[in-house]
PDB file of N, CA and C in Angstrom:
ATOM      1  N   UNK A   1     115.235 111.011 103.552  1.00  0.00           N
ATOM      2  CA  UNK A   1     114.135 110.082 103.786  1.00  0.00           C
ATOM      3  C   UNK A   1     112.810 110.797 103.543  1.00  0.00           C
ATOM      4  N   UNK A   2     112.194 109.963 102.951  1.00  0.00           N
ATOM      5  CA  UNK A   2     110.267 110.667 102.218  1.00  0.00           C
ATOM      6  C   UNK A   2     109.523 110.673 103.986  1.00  0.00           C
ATOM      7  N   UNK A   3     109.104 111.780 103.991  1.00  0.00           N
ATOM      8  CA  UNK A   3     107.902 111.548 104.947  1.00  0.00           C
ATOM      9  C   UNK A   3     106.402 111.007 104.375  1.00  0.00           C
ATOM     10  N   UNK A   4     105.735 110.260 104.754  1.00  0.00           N
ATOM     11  CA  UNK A   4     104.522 109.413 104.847  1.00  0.00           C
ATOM     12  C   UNK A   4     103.737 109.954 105.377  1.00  0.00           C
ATOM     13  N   UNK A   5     102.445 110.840 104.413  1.00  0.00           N
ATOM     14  CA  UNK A   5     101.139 111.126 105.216  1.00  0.00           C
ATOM     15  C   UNK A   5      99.882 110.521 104.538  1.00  0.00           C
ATOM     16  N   UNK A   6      98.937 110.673 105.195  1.00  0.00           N
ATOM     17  CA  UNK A   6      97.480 109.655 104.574  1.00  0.00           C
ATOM     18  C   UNK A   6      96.620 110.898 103.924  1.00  0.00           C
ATOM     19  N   UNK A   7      96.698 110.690 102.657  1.00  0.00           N
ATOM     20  CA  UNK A   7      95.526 111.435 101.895  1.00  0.00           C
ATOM     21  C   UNK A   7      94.273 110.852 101.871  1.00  0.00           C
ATOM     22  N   UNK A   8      93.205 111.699 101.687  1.00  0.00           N
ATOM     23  CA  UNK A   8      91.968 111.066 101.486  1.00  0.00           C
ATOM     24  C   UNK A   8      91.860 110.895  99.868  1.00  0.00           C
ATOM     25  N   UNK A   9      91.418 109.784  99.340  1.00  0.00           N
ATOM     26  CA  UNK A   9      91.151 109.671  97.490  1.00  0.00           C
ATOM     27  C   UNK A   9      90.189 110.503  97.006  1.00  0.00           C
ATOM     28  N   UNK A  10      89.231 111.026  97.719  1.00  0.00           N
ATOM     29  CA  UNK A  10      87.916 111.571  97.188  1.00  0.00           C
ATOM     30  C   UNK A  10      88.183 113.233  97.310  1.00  0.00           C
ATOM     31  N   UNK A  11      88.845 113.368  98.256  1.00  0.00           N
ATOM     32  CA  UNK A  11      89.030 115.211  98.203  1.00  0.00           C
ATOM     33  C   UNK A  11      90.653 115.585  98.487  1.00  0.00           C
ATOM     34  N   UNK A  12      91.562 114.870  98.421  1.00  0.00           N
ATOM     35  CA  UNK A  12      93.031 114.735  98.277  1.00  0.00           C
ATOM     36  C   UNK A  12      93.543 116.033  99.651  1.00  0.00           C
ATOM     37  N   UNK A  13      92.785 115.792 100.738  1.00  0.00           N
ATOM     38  CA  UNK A  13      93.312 116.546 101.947  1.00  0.00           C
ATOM     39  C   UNK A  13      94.249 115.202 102.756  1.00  0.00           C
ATOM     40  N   UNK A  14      94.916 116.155 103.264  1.00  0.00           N
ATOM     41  CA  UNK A  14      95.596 115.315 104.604  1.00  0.00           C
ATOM     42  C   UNK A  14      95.135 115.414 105.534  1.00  0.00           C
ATOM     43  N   UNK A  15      95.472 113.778 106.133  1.00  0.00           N
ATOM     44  CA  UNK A  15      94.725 113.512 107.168  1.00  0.00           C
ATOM     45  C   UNK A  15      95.622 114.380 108.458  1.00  0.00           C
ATOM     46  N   UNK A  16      94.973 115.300 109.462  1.00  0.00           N
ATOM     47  CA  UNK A  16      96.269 115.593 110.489  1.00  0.00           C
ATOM     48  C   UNK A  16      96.206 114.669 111.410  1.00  0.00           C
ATOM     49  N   UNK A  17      97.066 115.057 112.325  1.00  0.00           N
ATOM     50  CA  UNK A  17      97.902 113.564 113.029  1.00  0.00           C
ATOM     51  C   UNK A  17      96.938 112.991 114.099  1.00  0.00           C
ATOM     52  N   UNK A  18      95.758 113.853 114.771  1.00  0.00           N
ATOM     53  CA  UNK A  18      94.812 112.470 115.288  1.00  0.00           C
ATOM     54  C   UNK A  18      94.178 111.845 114.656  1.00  0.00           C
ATOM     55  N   UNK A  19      93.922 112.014 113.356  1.00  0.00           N
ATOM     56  CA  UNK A  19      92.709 111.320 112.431  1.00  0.00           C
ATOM     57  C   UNK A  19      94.005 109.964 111.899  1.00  0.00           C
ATOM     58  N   UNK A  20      94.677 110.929 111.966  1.00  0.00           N
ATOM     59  CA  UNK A  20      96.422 109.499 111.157  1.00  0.00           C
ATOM     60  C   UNK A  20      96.327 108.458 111.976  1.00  0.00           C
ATOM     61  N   UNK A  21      96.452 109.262 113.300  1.00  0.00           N
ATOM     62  CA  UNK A  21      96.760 107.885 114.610  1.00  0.00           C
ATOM     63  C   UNK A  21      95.561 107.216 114.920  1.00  0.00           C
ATOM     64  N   UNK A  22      94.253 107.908 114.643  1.00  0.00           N
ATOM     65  CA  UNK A  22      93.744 106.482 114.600  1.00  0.00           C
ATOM     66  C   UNK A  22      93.116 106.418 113.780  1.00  0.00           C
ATOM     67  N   UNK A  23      93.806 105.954 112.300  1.00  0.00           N
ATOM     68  CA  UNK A  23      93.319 105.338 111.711  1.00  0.00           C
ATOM     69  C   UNK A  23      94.311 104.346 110.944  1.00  0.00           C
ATOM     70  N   UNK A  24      95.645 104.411 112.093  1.00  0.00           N
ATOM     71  CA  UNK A  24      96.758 103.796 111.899  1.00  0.00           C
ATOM     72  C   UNK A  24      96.482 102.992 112.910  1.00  0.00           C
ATOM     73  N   UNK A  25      96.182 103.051 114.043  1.00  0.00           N
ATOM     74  CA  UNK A  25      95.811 102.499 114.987  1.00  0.00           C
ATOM     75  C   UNK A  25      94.826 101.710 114.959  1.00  0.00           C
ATOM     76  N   UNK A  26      93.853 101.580 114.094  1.00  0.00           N
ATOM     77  CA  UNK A  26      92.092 101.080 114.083  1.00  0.00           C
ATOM     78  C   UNK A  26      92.504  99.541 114.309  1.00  0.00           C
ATOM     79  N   UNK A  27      93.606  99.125 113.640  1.00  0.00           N
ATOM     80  CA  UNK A  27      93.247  97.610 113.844  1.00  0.00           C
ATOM     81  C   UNK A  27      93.989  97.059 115.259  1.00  0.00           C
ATOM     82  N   UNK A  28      94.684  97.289 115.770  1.00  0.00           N
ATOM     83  CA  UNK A  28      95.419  97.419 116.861  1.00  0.00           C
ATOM     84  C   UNK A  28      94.483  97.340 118.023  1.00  0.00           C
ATOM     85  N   UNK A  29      93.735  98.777 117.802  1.00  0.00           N
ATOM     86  CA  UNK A  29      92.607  99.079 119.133  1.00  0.00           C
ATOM     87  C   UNK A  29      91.153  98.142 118.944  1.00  0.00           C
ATOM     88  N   UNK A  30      91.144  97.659 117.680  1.00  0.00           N
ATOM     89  CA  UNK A  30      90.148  96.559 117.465  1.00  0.00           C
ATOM     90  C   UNK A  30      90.473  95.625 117.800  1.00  0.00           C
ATOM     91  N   UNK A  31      91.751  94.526 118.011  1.00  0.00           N
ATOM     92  CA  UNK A  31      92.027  93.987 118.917  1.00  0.00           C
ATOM     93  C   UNK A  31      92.262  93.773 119.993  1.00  0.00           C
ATOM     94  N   UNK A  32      92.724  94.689 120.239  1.00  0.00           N
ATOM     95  CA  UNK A  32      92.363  94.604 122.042  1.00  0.00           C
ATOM     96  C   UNK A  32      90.877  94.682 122.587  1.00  0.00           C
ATOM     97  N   UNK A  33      89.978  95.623 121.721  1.00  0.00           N
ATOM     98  CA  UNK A  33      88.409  95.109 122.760  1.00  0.00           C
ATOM     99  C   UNK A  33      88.047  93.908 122.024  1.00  0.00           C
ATOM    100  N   UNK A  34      88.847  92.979 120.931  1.00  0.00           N
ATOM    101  CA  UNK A  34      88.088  91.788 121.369  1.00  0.00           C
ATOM    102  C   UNK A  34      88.909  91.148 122.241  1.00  0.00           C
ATOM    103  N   UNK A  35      90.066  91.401 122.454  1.00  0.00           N
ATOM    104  CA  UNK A  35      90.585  90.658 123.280  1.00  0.00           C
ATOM    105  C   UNK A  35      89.635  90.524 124.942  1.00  0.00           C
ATOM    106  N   UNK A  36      89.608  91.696 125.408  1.00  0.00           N
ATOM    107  CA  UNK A  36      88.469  92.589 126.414  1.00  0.00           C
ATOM    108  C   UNK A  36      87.343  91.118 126.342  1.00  0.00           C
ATOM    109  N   UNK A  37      87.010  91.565 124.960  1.00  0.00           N
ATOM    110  CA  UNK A  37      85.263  90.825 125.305  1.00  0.00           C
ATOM    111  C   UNK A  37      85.760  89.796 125.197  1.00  0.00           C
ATOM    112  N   UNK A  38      86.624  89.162 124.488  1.00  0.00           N
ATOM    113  CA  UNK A  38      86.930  87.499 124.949  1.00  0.00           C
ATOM    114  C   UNK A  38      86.687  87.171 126.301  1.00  0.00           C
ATOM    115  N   UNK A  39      87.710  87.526 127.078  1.00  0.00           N
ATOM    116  CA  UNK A  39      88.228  87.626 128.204  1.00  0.00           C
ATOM    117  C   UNK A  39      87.016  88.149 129.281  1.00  0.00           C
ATOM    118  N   UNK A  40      85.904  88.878 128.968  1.00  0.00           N
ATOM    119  CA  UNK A  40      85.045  88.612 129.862  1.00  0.00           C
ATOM    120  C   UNK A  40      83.927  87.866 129.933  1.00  0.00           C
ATOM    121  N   UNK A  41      83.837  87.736 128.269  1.00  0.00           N
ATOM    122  CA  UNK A  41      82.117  87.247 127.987  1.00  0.00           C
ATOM    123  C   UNK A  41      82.344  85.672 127.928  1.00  0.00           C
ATOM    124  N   UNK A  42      83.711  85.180 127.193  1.00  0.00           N
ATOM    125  CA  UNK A  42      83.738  83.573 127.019  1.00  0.00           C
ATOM    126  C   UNK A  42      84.773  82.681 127.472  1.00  0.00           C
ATOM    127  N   UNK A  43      85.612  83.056 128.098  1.00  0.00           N
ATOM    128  CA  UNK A  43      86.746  82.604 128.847  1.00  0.00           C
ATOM    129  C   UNK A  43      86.040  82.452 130.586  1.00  0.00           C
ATOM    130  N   UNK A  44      85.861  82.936 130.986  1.00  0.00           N
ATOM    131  CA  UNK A  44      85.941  82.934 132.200  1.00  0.00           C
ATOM    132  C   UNK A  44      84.310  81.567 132.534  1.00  0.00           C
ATOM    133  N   UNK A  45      84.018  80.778 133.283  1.00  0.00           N
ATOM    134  CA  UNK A  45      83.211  80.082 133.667  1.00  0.00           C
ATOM    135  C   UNK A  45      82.205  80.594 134.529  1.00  0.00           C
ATOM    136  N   UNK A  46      82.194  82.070 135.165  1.00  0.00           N
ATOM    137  CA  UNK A  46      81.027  82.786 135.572  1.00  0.00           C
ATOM    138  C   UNK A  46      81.399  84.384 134.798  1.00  0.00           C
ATOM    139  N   UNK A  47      80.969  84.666 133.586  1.00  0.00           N
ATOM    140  CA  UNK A  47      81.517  85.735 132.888  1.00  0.00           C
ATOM    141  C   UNK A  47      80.809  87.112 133.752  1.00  0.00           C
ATOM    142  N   UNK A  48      81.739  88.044 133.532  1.00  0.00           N
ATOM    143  CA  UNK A  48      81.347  89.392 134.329  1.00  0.00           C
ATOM    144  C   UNK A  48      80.659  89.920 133.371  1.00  0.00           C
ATOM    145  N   UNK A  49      80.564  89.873 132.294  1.00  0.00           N
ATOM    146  CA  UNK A  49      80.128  90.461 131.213  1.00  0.00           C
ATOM    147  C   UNK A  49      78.381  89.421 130.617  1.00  0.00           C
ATOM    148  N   UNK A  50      77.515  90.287 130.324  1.00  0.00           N
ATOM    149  CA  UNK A  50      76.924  88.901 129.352  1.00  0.00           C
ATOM    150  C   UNK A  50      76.928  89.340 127.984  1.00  0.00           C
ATOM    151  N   UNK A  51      76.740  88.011 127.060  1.00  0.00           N
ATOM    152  CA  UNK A  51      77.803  87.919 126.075  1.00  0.00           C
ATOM    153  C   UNK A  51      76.754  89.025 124.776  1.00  0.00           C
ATOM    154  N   UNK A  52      75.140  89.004 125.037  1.00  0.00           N
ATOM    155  CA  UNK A  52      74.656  90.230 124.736  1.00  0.00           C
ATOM    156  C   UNK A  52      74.230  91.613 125.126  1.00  0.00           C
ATOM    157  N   UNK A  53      75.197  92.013 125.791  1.00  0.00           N
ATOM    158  CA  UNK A  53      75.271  93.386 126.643  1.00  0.00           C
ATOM    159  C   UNK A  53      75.654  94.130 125.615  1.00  0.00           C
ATOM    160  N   UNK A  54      75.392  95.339 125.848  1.00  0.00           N
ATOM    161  CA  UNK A  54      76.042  96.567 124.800  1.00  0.00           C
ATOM    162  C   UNK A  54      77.433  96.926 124.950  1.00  0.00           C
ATOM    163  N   UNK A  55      78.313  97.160 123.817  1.00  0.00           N
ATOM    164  CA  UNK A  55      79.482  96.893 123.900  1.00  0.00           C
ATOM    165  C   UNK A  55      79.481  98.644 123.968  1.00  0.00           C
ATOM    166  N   UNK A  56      80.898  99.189 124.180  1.00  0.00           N
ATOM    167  CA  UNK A  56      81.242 100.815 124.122  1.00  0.00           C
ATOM    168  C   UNK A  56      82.009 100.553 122.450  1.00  0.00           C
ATOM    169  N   UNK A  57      81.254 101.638 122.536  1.00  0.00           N
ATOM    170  CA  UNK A  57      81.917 102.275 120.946  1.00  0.00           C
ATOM    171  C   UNK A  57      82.800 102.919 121.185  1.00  0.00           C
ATOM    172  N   UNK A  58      83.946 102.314 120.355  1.00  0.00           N
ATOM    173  CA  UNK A  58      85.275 103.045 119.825  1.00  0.00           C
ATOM    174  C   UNK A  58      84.878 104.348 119.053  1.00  0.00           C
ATOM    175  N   UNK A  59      84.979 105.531 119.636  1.00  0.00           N
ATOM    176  CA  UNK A  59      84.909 106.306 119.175  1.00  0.00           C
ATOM    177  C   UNK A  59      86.600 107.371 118.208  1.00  0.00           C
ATOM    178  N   UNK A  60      86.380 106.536 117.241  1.00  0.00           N
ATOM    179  CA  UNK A  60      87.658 106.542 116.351  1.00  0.00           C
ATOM    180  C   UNK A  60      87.675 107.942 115.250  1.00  0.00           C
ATOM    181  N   UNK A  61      88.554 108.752 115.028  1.00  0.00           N
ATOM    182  CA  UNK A  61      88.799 109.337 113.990  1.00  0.00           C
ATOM    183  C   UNK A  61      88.735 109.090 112.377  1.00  0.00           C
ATOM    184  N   UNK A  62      88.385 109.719 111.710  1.00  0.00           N
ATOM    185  CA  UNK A  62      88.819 109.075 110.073  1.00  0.00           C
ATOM    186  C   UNK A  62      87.917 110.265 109.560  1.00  0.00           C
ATOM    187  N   UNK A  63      88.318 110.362 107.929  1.00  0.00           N
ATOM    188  CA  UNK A  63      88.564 111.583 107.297  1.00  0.00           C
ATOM    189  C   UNK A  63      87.463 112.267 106.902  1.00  0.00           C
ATOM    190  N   UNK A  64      85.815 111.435 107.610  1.00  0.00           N
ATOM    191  CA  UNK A  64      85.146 111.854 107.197  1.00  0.00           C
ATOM    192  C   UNK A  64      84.729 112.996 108.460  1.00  0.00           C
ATOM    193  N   UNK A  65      85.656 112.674 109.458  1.00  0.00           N
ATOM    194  CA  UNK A  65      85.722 113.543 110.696  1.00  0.00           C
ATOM    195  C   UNK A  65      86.285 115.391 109.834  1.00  0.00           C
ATOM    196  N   UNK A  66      87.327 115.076 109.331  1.00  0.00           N
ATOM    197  CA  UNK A  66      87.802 115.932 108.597  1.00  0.00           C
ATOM    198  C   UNK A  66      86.675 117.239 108.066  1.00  0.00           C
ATOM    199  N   UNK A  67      85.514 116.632 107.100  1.00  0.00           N
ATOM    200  CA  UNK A  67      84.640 117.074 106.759  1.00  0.00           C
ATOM    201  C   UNK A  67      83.630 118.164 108.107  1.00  0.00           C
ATOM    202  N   UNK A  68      83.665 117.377 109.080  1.00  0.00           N
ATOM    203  CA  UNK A  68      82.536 118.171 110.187  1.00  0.00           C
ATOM    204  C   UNK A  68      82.895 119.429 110.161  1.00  0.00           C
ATOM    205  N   UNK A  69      82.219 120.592 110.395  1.00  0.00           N
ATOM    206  CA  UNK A  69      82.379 121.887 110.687  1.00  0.00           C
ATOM    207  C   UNK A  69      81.645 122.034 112.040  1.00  0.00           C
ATOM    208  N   UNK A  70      82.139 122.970 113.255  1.00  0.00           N
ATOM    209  CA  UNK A  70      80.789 123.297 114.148  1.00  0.00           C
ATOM    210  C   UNK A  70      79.800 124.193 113.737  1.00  0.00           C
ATOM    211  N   UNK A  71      78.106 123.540 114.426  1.00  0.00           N
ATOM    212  CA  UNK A  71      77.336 123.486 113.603  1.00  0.00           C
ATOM    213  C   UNK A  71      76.433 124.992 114.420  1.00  0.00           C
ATOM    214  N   UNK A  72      75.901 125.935 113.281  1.00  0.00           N
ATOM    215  CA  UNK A  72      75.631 127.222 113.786  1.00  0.00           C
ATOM    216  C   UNK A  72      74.037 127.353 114.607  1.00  0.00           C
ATOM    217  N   UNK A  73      73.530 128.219 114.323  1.00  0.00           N
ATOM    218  CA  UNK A  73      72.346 128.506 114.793  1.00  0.00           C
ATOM    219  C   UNK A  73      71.215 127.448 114.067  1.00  0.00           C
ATOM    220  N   UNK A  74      71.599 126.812 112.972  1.00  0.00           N
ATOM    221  CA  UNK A  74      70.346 126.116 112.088  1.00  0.00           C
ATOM    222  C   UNK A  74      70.249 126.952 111.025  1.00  0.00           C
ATOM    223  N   UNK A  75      70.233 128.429 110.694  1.00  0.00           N
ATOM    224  CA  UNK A  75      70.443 128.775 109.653  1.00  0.00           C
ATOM    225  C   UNK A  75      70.646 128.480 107.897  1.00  0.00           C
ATOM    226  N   UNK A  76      72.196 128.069 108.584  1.00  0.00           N
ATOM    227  CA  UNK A  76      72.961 127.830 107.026  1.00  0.00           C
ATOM    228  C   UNK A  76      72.831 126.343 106.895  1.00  0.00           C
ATOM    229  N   UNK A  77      72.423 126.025 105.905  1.00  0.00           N
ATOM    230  CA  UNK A  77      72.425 124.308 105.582  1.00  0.00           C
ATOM    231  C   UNK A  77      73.940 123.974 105.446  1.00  0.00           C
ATOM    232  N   UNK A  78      74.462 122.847 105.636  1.00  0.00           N
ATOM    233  CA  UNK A  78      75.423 122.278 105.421  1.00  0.00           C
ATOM    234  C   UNK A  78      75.362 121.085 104.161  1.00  0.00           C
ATOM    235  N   UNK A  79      76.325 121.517 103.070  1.00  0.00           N
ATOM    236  CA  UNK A  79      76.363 120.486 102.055  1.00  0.00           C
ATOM    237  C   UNK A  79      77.512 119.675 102.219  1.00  0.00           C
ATOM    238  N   UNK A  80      77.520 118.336 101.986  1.00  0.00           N
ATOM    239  CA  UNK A  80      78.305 117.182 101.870  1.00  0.00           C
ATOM    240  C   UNK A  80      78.508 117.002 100.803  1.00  0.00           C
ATOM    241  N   UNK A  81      79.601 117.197 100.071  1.00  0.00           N
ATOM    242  CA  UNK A  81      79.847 115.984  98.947  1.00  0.00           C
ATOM    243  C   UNK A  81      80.727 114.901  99.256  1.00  0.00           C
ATOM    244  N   UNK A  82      80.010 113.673  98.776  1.00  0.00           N
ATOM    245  CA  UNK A  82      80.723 112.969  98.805  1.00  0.00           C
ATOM    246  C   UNK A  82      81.352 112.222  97.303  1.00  0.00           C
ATOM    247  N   UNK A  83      82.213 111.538  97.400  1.00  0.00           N
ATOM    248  CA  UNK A  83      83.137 110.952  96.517  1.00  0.00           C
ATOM    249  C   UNK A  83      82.218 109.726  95.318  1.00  0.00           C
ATOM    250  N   UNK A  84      82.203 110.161  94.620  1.00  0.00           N
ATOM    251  CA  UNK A  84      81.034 108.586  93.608  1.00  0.00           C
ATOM    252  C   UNK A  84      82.089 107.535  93.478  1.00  0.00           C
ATOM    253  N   UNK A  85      81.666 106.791  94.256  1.00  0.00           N
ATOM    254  CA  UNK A  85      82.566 105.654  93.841  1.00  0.00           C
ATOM    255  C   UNK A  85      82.472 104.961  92.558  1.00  0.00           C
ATOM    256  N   UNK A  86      81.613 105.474  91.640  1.00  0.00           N
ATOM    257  CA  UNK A  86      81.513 104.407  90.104  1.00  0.00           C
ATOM    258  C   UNK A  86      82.354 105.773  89.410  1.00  0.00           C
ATOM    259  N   UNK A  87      82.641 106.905  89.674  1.00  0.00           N
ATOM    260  CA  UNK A  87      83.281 107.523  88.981  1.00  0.00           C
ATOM    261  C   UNK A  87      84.906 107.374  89.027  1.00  0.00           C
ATOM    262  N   UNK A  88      84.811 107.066  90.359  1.00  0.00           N
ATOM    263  CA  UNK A  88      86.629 106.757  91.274  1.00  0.00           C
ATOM    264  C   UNK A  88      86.834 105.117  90.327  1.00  0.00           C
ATOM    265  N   UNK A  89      85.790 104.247  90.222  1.00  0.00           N
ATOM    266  CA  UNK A  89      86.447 103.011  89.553  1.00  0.00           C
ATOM    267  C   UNK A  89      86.858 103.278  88.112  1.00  0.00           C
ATOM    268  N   UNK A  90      85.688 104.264  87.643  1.00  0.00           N
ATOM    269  CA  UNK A  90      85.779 104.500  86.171  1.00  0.00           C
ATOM    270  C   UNK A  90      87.394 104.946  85.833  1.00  0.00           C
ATOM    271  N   UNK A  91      87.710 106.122  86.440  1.00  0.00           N
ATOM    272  CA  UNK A  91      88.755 106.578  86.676  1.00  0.00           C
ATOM    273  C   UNK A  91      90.137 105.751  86.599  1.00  0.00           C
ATOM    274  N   UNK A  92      90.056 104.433  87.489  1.00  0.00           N
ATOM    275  CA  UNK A  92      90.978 103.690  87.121  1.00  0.00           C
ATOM    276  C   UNK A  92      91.157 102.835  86.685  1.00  0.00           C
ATOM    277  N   UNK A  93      90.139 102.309  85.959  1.00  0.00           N
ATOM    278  CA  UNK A  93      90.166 101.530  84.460  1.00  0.00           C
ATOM    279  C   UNK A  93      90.287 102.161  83.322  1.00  0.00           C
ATOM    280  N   UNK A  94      90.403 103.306  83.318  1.00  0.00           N
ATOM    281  CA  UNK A  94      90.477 103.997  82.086  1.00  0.00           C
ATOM    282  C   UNK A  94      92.306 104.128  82.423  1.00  0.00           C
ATOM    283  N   UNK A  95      92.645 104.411  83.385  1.00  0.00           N
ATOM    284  CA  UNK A  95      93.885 105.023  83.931  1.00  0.00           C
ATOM    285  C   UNK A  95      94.863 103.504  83.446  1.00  0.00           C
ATOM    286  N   UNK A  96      94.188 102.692  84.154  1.00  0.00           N
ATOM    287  CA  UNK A  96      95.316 101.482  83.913  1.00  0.00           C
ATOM    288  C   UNK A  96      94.826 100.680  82.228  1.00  0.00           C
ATOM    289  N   UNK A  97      93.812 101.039  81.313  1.00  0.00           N
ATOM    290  CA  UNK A  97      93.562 100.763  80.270  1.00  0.00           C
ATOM    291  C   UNK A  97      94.607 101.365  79.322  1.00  0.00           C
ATOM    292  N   UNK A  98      95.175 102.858  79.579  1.00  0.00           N
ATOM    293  CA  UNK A  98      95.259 103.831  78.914  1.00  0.00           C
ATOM    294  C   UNK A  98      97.130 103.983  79.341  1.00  0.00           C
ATOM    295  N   UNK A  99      97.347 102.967  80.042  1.00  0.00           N
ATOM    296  CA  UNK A  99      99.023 102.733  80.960  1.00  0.00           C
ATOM    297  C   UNK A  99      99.060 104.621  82.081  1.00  0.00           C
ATOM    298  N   UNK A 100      98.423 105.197  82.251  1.00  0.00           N
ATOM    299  CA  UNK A 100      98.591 106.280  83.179  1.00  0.00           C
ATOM    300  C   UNK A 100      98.813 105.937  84.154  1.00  0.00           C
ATOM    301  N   UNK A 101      99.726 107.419  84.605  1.00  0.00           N
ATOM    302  CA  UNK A 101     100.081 106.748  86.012  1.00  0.00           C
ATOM    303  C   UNK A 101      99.449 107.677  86.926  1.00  0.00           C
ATOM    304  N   UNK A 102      99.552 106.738  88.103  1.00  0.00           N
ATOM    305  CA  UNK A 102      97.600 106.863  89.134  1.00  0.00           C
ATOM    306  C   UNK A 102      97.905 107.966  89.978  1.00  0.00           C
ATOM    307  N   UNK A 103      99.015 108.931  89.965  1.00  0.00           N
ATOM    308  CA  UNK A 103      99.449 110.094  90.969  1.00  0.00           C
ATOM    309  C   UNK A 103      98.900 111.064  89.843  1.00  0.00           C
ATOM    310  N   UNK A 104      98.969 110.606  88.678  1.00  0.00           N
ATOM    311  CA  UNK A 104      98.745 111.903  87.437  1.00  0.00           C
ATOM    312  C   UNK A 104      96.934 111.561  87.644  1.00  0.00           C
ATOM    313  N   UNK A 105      96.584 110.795  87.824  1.00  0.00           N
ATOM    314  CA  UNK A 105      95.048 110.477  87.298  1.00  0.00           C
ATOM    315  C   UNK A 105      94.299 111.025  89.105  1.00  0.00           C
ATOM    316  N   UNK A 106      94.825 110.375  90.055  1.00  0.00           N
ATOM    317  CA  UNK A 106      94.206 111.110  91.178  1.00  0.00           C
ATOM    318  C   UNK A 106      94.248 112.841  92.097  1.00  0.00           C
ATOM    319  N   UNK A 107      95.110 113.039  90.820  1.00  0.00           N
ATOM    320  CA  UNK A 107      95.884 114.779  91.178  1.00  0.00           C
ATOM    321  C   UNK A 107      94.302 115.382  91.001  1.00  0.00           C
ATOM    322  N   UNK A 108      93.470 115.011  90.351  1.00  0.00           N
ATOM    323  CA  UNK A 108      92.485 115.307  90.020  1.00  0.00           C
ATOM    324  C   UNK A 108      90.834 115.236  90.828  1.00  0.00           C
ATOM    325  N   UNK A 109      90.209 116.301  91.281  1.00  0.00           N
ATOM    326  CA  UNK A 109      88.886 116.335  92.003  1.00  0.00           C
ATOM    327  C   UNK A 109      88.160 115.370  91.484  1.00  0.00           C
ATOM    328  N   UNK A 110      87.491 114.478  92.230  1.00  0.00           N
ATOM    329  CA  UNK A 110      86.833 113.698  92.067  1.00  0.00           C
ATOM    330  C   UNK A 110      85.071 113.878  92.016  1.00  0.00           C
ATOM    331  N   UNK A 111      84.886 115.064  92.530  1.00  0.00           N
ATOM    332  CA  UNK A 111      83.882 115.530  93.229  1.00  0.00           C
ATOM    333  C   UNK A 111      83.315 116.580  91.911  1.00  0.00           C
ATOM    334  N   UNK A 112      81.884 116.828  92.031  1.00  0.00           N
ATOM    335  CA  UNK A 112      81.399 117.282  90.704  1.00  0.00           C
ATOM    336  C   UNK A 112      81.441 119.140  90.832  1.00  0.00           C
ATOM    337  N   UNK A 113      82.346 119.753  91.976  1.00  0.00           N
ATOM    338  CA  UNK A 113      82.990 120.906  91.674  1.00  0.00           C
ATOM    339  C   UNK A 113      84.830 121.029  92.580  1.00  0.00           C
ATOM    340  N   UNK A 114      85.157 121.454  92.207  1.00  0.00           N
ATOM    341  CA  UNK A 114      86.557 121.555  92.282  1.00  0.00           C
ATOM    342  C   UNK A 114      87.034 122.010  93.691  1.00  0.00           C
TER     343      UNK A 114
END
């Protein structure tokens, strides 16, 4: 049996297993706080909640968590790259223009150094 892990498209790391779980989880735990705010702000006929109060942020994992480093004295700048998304589309219109297949075409850095 294949094991199943979540790559990121833009820098082809794996996700490890808290960033997996919730981001396997995201829609799951997004239902339940609306269930939550249903259930306090518009169901009930004297709500405990009011219905523009500040809600708590889900403070959720995902791969751009991956990216953070802890951050030093101020010193060293920290660079981000991120992924061009008109290069990632280009990529697969040329890929599915050209019949390639998309494990051979995304094996490849997306990012403008390697």
């Amino acid at each position: 049996m294949e094991s199943w892990s979540l790559v990121s498209l833009s820098t082809a790391a794996e996700a490890p297993p808290e960033v997996a779980k919730d981001l396997l989880e995201a829609y799951k735990i997004g239902k339940e706080a609306y269930q939550t705010f249903q259930q306090q702000c518009l169901q009930e006929d004297a709500p405990s909640t009011q219905f523009h109060a500040k809600m708590i942020k889900k403070k959720l994992k995902t791969f751009s968590d991956m990216r953070k480093k802890p951050r030093s004295n101020g010193c060293a700048k920290e660079v981000v790259l991120k992924a061009d998304r008109r290069l990632f589309g280009q990529m697969v219109i040329i890929a599915e223009s050209r019949k390639l297949q998309m494990s051979d075409v995304l094996a490849h850095p997306l990012g403008p150094l390697p």
